[in-house]
Protein backbone atom coordinates (compact mmCIF):
# COMPACT_ATOMS: atom_id res chain seq x y z
CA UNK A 1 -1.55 -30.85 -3.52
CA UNK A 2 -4.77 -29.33 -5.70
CA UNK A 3 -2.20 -25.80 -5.22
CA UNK A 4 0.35 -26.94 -7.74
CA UNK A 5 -2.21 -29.32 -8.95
CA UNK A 6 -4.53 -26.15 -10.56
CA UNK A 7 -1.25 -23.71 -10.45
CA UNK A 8 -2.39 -22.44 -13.88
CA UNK A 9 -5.69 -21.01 -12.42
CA UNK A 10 -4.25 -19.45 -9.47
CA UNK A 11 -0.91 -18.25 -11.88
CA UNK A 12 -3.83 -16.86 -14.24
CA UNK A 13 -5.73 -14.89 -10.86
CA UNK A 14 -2.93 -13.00 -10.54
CA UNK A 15 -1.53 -12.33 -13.66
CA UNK A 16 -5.12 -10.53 -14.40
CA UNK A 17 -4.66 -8.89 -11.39
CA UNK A 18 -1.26 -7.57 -12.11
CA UNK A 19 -1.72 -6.51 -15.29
CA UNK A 20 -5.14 -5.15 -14.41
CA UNK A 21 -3.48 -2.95 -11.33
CA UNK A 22 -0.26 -2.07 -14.55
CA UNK A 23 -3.23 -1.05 -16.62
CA UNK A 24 -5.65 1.14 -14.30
CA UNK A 25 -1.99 3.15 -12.89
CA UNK A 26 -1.03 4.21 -16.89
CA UNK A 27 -4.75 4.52 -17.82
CA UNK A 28 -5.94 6.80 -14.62
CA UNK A 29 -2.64 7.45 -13.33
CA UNK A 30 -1.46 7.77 -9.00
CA UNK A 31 -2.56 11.30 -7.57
CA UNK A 32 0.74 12.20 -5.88
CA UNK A 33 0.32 14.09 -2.26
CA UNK A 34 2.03 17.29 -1.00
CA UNK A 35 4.73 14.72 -0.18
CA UNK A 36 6.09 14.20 -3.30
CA UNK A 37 4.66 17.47 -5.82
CA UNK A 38 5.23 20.08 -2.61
CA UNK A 39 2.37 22.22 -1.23
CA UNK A 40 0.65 23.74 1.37
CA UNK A 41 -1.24 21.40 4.08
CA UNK A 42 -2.97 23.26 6.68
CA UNK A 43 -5.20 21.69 9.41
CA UNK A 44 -8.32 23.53 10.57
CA UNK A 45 -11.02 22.49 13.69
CA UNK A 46 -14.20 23.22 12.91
CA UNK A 47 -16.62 23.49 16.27
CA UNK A 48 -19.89 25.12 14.59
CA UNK A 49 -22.40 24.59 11.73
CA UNK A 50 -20.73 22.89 9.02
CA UNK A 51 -22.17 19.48 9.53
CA UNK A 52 -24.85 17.97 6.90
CA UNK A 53 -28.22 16.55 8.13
CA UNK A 54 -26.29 13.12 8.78
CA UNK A 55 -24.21 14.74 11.16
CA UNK A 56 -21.14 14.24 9.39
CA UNK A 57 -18.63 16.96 8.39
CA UNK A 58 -19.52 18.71 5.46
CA UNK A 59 -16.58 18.44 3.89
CA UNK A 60 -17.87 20.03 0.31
CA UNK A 61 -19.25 22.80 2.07
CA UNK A 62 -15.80 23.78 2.75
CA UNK A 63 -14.32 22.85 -0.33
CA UNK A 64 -16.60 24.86 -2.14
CA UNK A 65 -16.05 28.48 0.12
CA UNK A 66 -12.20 28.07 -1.12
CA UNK A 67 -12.20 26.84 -4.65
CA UNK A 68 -14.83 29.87 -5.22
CA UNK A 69 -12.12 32.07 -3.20
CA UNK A 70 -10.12 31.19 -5.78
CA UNK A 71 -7.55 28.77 -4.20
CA UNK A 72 -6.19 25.61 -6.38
CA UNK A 73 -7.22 22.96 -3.55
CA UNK A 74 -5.53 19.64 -4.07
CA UNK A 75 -7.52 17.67 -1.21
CA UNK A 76 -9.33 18.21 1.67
CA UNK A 77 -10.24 15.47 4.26
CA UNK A 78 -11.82 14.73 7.65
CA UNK A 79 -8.03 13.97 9.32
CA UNK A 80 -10.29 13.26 12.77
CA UNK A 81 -13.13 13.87 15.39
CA UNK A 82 -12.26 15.02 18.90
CA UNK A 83 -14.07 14.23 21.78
CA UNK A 84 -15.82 17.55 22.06
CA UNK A 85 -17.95 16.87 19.09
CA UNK A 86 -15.82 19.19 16.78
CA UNK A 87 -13.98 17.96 13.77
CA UNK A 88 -10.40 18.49 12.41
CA UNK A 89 -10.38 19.02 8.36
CA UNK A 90 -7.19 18.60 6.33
CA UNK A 91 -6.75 21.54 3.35
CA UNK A 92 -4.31 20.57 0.79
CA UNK A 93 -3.36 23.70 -1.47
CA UNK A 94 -0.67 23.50 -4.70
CA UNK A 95 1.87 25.60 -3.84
CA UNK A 96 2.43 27.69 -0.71
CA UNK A 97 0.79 30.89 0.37
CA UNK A 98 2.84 33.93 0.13
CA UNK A 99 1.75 37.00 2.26
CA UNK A 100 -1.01 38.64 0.32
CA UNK A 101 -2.87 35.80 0.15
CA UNK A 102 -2.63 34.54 3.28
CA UNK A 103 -5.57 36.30 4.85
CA UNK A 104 -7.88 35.72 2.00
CA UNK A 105 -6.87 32.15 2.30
CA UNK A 106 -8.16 32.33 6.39
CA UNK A 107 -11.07 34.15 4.95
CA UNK A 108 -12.08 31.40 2.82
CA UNK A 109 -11.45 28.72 5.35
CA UNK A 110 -13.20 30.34 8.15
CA UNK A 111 -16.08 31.78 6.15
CA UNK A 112 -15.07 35.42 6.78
CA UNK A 113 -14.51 34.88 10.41
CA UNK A 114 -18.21 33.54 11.11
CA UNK A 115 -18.64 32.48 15.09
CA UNK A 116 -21.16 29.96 14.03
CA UNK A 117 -18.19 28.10 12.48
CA UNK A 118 -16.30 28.49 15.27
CA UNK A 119 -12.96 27.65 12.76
CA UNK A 120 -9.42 27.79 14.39
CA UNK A 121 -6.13 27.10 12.38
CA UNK A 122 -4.08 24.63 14.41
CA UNK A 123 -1.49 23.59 12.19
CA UNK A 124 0.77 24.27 8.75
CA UNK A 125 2.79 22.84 6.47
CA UNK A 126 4.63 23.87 3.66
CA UNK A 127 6.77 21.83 1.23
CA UNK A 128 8.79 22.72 -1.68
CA UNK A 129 8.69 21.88 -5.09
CA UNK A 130 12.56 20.80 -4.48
CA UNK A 131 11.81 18.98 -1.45
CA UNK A 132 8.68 17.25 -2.79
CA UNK A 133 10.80 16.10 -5.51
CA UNK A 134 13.78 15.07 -3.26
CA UNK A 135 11.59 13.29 -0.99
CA UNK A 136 9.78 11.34 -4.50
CA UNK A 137 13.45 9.78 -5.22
CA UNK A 138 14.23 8.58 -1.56
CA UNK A 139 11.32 7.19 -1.70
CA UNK A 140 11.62 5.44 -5.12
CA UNK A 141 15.39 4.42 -4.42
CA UNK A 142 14.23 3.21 -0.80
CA UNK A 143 11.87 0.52 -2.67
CA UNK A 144 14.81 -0.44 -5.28
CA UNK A 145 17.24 -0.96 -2.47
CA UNK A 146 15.06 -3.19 -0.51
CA UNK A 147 14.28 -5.07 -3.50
CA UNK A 148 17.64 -5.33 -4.59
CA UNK A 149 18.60 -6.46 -0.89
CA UNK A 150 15.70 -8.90 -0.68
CA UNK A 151 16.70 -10.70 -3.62
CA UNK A 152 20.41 -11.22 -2.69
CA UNK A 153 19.38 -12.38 1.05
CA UNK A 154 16.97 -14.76 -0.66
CA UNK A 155 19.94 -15.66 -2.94
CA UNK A 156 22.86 -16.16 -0.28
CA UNK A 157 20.38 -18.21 2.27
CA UNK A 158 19.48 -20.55 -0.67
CA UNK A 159 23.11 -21.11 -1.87
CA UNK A 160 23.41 -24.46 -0.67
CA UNK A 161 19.70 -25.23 -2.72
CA UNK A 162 21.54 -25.91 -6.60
CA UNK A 163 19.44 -28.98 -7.05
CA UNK A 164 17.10 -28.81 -8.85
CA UNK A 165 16.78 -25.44 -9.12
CA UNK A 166 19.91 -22.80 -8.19
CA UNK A 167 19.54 -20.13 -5.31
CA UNK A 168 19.70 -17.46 -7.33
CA UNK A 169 16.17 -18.42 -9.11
CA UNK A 170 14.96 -18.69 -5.54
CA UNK A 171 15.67 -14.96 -5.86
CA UNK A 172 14.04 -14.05 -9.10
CA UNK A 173 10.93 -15.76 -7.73
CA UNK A 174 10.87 -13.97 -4.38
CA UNK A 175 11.24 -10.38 -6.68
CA UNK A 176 8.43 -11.50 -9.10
CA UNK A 177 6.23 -12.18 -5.89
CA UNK A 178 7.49 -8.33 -4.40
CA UNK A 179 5.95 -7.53 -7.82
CA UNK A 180 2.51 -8.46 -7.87
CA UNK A 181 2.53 -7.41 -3.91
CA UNK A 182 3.15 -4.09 -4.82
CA UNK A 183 1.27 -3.49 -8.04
CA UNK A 184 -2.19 -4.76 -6.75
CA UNK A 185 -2.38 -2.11 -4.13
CA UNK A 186 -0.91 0.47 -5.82
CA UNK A 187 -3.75 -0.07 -8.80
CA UNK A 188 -6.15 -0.01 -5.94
CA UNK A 189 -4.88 3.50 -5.43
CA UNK A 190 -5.38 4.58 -8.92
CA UNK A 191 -9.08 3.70 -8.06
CA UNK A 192 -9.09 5.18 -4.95
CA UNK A 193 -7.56 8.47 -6.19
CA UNK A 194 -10.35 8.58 -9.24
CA UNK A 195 -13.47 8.05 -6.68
CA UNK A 196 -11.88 9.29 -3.91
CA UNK A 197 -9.35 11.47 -4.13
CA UNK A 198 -6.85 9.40 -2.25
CA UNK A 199 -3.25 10.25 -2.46
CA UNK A 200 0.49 8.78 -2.87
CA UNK A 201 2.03 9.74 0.09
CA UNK A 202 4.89 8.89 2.49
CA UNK A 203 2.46 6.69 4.57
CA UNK A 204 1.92 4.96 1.56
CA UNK A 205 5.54 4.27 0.29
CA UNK A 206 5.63 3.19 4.38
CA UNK A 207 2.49 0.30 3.67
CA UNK A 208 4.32 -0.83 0.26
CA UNK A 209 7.97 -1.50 2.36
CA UNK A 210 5.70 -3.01 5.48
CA UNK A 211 3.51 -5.09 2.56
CA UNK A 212 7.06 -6.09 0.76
CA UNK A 213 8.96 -6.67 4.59
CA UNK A 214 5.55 -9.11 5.87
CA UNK A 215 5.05 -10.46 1.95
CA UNK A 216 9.15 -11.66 1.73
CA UNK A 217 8.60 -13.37 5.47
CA UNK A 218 5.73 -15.55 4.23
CA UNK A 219 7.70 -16.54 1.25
CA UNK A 220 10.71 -17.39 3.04
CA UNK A 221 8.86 -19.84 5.59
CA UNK A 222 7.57 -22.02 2.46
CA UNK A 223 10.84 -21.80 0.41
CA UNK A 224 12.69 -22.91 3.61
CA UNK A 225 10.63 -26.08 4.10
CA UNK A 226 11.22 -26.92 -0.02
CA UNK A 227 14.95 -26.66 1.14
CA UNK A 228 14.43 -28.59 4.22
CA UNK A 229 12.04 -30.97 2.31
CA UNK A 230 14.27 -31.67 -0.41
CA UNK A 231 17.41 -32.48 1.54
CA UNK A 232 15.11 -35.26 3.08
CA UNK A 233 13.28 -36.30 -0.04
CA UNK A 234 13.02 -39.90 -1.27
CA UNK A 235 15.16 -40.99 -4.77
CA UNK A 236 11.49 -41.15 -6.41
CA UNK A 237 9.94 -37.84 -5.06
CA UNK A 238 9.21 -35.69 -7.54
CA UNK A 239 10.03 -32.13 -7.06
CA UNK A 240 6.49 -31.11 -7.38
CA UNK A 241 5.61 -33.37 -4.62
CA UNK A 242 7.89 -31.75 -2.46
CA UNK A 243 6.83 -28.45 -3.12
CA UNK A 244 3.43 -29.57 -2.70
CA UNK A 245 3.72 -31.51 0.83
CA UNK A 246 5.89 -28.23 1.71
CA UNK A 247 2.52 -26.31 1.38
CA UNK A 248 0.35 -28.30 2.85
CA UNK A 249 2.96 -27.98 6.20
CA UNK A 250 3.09 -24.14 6.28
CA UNK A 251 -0.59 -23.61 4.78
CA UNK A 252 -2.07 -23.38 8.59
CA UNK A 253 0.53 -20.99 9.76
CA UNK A 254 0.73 -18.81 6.73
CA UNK A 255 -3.14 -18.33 7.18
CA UNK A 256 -3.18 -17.90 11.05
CA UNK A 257 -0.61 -15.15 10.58
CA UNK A 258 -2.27 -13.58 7.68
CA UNK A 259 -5.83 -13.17 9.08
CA UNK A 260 -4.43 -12.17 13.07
CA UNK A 261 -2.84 -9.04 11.56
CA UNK A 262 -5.64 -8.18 9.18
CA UNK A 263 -7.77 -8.38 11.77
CA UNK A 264 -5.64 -5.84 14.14
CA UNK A 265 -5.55 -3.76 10.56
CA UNK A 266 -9.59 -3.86 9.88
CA UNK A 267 -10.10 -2.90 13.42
CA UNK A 268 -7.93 -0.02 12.57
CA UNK A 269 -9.62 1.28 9.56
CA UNK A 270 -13.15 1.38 11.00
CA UNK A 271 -11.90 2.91 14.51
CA UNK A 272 -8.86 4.47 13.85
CA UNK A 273 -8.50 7.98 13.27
CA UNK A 274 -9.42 8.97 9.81
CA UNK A 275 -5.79 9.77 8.83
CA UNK A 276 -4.65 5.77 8.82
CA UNK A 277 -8.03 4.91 6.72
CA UNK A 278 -6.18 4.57 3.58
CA UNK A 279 -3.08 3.45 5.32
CA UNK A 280 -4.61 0.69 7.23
CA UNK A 281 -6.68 -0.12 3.42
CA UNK A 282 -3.45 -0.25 1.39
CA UNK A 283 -2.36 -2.99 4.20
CA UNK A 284 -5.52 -4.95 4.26
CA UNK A 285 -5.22 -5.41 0.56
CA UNK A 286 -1.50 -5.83 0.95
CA UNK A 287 -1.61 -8.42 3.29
CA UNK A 288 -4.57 -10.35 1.60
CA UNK A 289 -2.34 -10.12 -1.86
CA UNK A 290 0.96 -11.06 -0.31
CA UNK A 291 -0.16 -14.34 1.21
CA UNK A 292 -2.30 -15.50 -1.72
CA UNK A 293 0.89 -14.63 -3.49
CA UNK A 294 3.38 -16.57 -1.05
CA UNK A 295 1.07 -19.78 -1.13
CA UNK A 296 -0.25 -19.57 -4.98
CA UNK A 297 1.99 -17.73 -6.93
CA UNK A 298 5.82 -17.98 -5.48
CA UNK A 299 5.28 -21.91 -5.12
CA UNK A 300 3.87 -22.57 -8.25
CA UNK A 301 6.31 -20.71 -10.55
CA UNK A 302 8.92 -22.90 -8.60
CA UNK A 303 7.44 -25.65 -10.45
CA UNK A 304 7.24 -24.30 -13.28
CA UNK A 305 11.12 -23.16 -13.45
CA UNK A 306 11.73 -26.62 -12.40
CA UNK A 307 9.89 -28.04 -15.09
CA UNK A 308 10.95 -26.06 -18.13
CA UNK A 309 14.86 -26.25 -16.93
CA UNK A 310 14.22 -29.99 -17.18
CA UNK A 311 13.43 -29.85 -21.19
């Protein structure tokens, strides 16, 4: 099949990908949310004048009134539009607001009270810097564990596979594919957060498990037809043929699957609620990356391990 036939291009793809994604997060570095660094997030509907001539919120308008206020703002988004034309605005301050400057803080955020504003505070949130931090381990040991977990399953439902390659390789392969699922969106959020402010957050460590959960399903299917495929191989098959016709037998469905839920995940992003935009993004790319990976890279470097246990 021309996969494992041009595996070296495909194997190349990624690796530039990869190391591209390694590169951008040391080089620009992850913006980490109120989730994870603690902080105040406080939602505020505006109903008045603080749209530009687009019609859209003017969200620097605001931003501007409460930097020059004198508040360290961390983010501030559109979080939604409601029905009545008005617009809901997240404000993301570092740290939390202790009495005196709470009412400067309204002030600033409801430009001294004006009625053309029409600004109402309808939610708050405050987190810690101990529970930010508390929160930034679960979430870190979360990801380990369901790597660590993934690779053993992959292990134990491959034990019976020792010819020519052993289950636990099957393993190693299926936590080098969690990998580069992982690291290409998460470099797309080093982007993200350098042109557009976008933040690690707990929806985010959410879309990497979901990516990692959907990712480890594709690989499985085509792994399990090698398994099946070489149990029913002929004495002169070579194992690269049998990976190949494996391919070309789940090819259709991997696809089908792939492009039904990004298409449930684009529809989503454009008419969803503004909150999920980067949610439903870090999917779209995760799902894209996860099947290219399940098809071009896990199948591939099966080959390869094959081939260089041989010498």
């Amino acid at each position: 099949m021309f996969i494992i036939k041009y595996k070296w291009i495909f194997l190349t793809i990624s690796a530039v990908l990869v190391f591209g994604s390694i590169f951008l997060v040391i080089t620009k570095g992850i913006k980490r949310g109120i989730d994870f660094t603690g902080g105040t997030d406080v939602v505020i509907t505006y109903n008045g004048y603080t749209a530009t001539a687009d019609g859209k919120i003017d969200l620097d308008f605001i931003k501007n009134n409460i930097v020059d206020n004198g508040f360290r703002l961390k983010n501030i988004s559109l979080k939604n539009m409601n029905e009545d034309g008005s617009a809901n605005v997240e404000i993301k301050l570092t740290g939390d607001l202790p009495g005196e400057k709470r009412a400067a803080f309204e002030n600033a955020w409801s430009f001294n009270h004006d009625e053309r504003y029409a600004a109402k505070q309808i939610s708050e949130t405050v987190i810690g810097p101990s529970i930010g931090k508390e929160l930034e381990q679960k979430a870190i040991f979360s990801i380990l564990i369901v790597t660590l977990v993934i690779m053993l399953f992959v292990a134990f439902s491959f034990r019976h596979v020792s010819k020519p390659v052993s289950s636990w390789k099957y393993g190693l392969l299926t936590i080098a594919t969690l990998v580069h699922d992982v690291a290409i969106p998460t470099g797309l959020y080093a982007v993200l957060g350098e042109t557009h402010g976008a933040e690690v957050d707990s929806l985010f460590v959410i879309a990497l498990l979901t990516i990692m959960g959907i990712s480890i399903s594709d690989t499985i299917v085509v792994f399990d037809r090698i398994r099946e495929n070489l149990r029913n191989r002929k004495s002169n098959e070579r194992f690269d043929e049998v990976v190949g016709k494996s391919l070309s037998e789940t090819l259709f469905r991997s696809f089908v699957t792939s492009i039904s839920v990004v298409i449930v995940l684009v529809a989503l992003f454009y008419f969803g609620p503004a909150a999920t935009h980067d949610f439903s993004l870090t999917l779209i790319v995760g799902m894209l990356v996860g099947t290219y990976s399940s098809i071009f890279v896990a199948s591939p470097l099966l080959v390869l391990v094959e081939k260089y246990q041989r010498k």
